[in-house]
C-alpha atoms as a PDB file:
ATOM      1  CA  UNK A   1     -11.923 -11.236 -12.118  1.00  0.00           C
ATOM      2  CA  UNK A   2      -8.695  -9.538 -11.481  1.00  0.00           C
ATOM      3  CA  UNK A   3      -8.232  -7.644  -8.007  1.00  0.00           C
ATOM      4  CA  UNK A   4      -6.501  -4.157  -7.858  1.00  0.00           C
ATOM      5  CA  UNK A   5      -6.710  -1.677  -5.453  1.00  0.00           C
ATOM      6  CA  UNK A   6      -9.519   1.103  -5.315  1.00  0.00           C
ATOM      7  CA  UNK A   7      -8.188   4.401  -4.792  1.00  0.00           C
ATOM      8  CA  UNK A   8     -10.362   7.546  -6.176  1.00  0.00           C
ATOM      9  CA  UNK A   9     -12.277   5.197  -8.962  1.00  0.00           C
ATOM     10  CA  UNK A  10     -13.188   1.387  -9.034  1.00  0.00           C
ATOM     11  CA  UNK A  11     -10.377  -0.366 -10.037  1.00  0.00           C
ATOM     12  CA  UNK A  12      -7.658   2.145 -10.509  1.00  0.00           C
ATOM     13  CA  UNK A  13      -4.934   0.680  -8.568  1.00  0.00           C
ATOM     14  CA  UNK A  14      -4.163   3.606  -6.642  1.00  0.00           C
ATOM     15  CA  UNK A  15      -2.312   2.791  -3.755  1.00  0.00           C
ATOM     16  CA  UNK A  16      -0.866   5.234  -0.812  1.00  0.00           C
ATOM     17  CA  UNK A  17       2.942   4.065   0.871  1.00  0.00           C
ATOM     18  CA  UNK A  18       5.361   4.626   3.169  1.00  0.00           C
ATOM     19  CA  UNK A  19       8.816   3.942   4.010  1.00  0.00           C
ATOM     20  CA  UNK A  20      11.827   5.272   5.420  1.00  0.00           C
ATOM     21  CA  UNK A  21      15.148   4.840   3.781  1.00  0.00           C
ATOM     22  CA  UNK A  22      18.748   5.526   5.226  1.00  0.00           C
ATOM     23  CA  UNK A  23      19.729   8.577   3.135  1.00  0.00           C
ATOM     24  CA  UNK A  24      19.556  12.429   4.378  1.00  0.00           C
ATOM     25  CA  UNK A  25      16.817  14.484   3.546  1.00  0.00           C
ATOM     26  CA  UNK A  26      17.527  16.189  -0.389  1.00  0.00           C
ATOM     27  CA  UNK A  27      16.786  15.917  -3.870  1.00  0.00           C
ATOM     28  CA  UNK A  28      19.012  12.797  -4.596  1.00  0.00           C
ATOM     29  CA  UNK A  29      16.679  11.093  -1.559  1.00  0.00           C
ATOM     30  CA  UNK A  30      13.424  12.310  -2.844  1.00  0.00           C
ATOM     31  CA  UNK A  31      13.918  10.873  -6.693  1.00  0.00           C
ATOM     32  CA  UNK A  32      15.114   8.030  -5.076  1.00  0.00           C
ATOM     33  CA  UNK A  33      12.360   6.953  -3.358  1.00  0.00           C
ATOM     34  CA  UNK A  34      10.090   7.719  -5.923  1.00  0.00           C
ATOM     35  CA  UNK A  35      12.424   5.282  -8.389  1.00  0.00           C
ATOM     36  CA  UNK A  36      12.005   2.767  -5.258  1.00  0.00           C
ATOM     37  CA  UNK A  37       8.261   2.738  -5.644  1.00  0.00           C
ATOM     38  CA  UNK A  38       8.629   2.184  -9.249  1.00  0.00           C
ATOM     39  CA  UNK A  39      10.828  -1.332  -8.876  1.00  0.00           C
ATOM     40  CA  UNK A  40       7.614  -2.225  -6.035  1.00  0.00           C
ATOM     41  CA  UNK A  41       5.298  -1.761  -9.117  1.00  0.00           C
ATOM     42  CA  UNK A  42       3.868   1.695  -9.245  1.00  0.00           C
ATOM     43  CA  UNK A  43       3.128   3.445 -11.907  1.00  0.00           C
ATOM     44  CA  UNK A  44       3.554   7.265 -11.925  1.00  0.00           C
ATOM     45  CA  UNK A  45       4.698   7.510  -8.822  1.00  0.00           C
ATOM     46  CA  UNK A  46       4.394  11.148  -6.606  1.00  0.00           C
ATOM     47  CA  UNK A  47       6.441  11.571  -3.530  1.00  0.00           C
ATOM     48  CA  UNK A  48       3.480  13.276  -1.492  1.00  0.00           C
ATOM     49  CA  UNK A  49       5.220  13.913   1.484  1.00  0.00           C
ATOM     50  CA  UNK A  50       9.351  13.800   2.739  1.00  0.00           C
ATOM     51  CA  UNK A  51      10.224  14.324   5.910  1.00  0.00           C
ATOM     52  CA  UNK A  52      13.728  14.382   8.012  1.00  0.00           C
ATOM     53  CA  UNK A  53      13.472  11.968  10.831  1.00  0.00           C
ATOM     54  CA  UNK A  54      17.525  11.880  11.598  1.00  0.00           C
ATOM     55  CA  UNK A  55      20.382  13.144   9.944  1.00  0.00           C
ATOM     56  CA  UNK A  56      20.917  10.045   8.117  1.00  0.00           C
ATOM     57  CA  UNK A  57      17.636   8.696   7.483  1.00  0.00           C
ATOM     58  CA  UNK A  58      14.355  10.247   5.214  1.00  0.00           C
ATOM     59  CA  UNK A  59      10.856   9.308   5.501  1.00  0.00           C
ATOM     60  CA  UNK A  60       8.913   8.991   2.456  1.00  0.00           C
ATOM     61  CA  UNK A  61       4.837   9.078   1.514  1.00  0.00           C
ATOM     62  CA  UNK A  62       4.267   7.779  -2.142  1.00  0.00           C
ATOM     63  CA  UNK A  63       1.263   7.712  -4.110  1.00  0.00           C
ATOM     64  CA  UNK A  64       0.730   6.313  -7.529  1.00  0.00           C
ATOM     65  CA  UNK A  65      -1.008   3.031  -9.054  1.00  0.00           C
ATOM     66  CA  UNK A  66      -0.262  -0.483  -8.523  1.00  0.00           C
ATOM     67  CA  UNK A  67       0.993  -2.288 -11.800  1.00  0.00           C
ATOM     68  CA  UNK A  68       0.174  -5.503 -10.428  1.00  0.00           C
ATOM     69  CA  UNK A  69      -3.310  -7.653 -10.181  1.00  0.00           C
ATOM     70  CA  UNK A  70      -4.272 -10.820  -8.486  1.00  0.00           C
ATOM     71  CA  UNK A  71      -6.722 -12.911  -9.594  1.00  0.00           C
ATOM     72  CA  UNK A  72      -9.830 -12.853  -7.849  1.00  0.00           C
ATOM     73  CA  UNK A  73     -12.370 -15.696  -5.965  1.00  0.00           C
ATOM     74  CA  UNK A  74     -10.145 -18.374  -7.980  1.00  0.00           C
ATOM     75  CA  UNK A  75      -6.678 -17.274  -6.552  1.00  0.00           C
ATOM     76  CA  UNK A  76      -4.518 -19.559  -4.845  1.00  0.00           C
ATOM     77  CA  UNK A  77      -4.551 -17.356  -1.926  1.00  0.00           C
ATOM     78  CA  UNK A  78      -8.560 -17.686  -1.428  1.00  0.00           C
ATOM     79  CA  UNK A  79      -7.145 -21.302  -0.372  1.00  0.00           C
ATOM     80  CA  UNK A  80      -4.868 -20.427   2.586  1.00  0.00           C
ATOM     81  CA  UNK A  81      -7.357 -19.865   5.177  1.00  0.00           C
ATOM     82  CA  UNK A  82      -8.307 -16.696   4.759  1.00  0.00           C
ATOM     83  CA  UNK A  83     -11.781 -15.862   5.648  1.00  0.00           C
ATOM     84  CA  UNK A  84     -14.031 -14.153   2.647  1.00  0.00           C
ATOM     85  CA  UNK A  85     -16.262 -11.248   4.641  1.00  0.00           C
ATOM     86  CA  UNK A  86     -19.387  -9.999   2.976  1.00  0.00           C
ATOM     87  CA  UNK A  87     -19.691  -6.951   5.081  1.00  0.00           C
ATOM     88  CA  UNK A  88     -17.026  -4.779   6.315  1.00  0.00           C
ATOM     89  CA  UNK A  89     -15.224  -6.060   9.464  1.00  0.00           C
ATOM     90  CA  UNK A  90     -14.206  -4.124  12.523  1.00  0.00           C
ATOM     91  CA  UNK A  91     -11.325  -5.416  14.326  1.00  0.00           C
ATOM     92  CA  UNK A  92     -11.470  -4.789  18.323  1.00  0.00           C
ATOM     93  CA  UNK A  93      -8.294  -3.450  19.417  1.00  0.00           C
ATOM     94  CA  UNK A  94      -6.168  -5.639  21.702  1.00  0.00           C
ATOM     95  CA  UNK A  95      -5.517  -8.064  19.131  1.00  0.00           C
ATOM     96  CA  UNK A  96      -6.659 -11.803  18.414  1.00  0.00           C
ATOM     97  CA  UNK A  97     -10.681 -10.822  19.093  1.00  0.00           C
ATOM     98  CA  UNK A  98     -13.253 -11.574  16.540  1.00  0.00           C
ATOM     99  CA  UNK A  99     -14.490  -9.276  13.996  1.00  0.00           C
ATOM    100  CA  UNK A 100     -17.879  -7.203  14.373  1.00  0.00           C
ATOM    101  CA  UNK A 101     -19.133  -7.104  10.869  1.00  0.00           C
ATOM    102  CA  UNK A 102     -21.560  -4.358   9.779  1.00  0.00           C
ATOM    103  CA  UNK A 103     -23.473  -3.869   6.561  1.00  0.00           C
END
């Protein structure tokens, strides 16, 4: 089984990110975030959302779908310690607590 993000349908890869990069606000910064999320793997990407935070420096919400996979239950990654949950955890805040799961 191959894992990809789920987005609007099962298995689309549609993925949602952000970033800031050190260029002021314009055209020139806009394509060029959107041809930064291409070389991260996504396909099609739309900036959603640009915003001025400084005169020097653009922040940047991207949506599109992830080229990528990752193999599922059989990954190497399954093997690193991290814990498989079959219900939907719930993180405390404050850090290091355990998860409440609920079904």
């Amino acid at each position: 089984m191959q894992l990809r993000p789920y987005g609007d349908t099962a298995n689309d890869g549609i993925v949602q990110i952000s970033f800031t990069l050190p260029l002021p606000l314009d055209s020139r910064a806009r394509e060029t975030a959107r041809r930064y999320a291409m070389l991260m793997g996504v396909s099609n990407p739309l900036v959603a959302h640009a915003e001025s935070i400084d005169k020097q420096f653009s922040f940047f919400i991207v949506y599109g779908a992830c080229t990528h996979t990752m193999g599922g239950r059989r990954h190497p990654a399954w093997g690193v310690g991290i814990p498989m949950y079959r219900g939907t955890a719930i993180h405390r805040a404050g850090g290091g607590a355990e998860p409440t799961f609920i079904s």
